[in-house]
Protein backbone atom coordinates (compact mmCIF):
# COMPACT_ATOMS: atom_id res chain seq x y z
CA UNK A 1 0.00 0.00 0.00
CA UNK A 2 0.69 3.49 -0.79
CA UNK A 3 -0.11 6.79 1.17
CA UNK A 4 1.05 10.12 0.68
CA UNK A 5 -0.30 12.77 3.55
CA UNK A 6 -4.16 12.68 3.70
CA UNK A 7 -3.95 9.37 1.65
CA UNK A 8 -1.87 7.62 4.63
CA UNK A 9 -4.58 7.91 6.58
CA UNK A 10 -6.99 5.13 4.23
CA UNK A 11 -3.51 2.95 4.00
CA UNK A 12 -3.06 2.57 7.77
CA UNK A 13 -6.53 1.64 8.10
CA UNK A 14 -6.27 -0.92 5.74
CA UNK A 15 -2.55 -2.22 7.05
CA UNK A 16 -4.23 -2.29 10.76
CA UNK A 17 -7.76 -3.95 9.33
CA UNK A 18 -6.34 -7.00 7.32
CA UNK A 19 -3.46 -7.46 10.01
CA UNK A 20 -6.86 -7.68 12.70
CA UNK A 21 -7.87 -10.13 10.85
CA UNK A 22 -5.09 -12.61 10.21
CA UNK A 23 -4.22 -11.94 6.96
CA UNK A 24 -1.78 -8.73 6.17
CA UNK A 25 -0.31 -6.69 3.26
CA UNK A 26 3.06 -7.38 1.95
CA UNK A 27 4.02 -3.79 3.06
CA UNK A 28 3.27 -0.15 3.56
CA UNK A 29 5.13 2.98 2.30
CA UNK A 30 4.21 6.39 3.51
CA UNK A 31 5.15 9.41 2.00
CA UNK A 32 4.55 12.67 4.94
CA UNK A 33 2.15 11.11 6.87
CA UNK A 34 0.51 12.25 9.20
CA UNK A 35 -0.34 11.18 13.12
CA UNK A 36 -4.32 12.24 12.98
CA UNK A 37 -6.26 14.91 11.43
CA UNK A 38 -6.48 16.85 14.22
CA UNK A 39 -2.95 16.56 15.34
CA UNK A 40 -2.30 18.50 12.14
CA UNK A 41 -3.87 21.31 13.65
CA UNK A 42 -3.42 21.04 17.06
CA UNK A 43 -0.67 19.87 19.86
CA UNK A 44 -3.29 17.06 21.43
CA UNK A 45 -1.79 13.99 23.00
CA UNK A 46 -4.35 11.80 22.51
CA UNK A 47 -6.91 10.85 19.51
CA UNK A 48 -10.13 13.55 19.75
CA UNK A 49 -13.30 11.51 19.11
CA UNK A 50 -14.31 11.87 15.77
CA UNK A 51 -10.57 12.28 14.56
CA UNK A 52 -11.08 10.47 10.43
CA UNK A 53 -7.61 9.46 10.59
CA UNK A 54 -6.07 8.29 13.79
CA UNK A 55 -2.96 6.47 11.87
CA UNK A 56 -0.93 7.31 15.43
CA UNK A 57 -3.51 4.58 16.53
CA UNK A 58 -3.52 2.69 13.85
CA UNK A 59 0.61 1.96 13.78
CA UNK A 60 0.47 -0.96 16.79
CA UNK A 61 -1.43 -3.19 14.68
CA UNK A 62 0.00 -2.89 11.33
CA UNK A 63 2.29 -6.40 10.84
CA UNK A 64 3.93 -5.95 7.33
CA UNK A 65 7.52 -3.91 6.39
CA UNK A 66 6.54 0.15 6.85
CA UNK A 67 8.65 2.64 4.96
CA UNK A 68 7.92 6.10 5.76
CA UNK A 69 9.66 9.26 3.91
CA UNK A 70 9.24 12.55 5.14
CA UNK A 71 11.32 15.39 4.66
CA UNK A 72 12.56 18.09 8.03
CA UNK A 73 11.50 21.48 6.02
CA UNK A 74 7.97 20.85 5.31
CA UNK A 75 6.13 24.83 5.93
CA UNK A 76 3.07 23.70 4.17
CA UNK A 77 1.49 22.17 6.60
């Protein structure tokens, strides 16, 4: 699987669903994810209810290779 920013959000769900249920992709590779939504926005240490992409959550339960490539000088977001 392949997820760049918003789109890592989808991809960890996906990595953390079919890991859940015995069976898991042959890897992951992330390109500036992020931790949530809302983390984007705001300092929060834990996931707000309704956050649409809690990948921070998602992580423990993903079983396959991860790659994740993120540059130090992003000022987009």
């Amino acid at each position: 699987l392949y997820g760049r920013s918003l789109g890592s959000g989808p991809s960890c769900y996906l990595a953390s669903k079919t890991a859940r249920e015995g069976q898991s992709v042959a890897g992951v590779i992330l390109q500036s994810p992020l931790l949530s939504a809302y983390r984007v926005a705001f300092n929060f240490r834990f996931t707000m209810v309704g956050d649409k992409f809690p990948n921070i959550d998602y992580a423990s339960h993903i079983r396959c290779p991860v790659f994740i490539v993120h540059g130090t000088q992003d000022e987009v977001v």
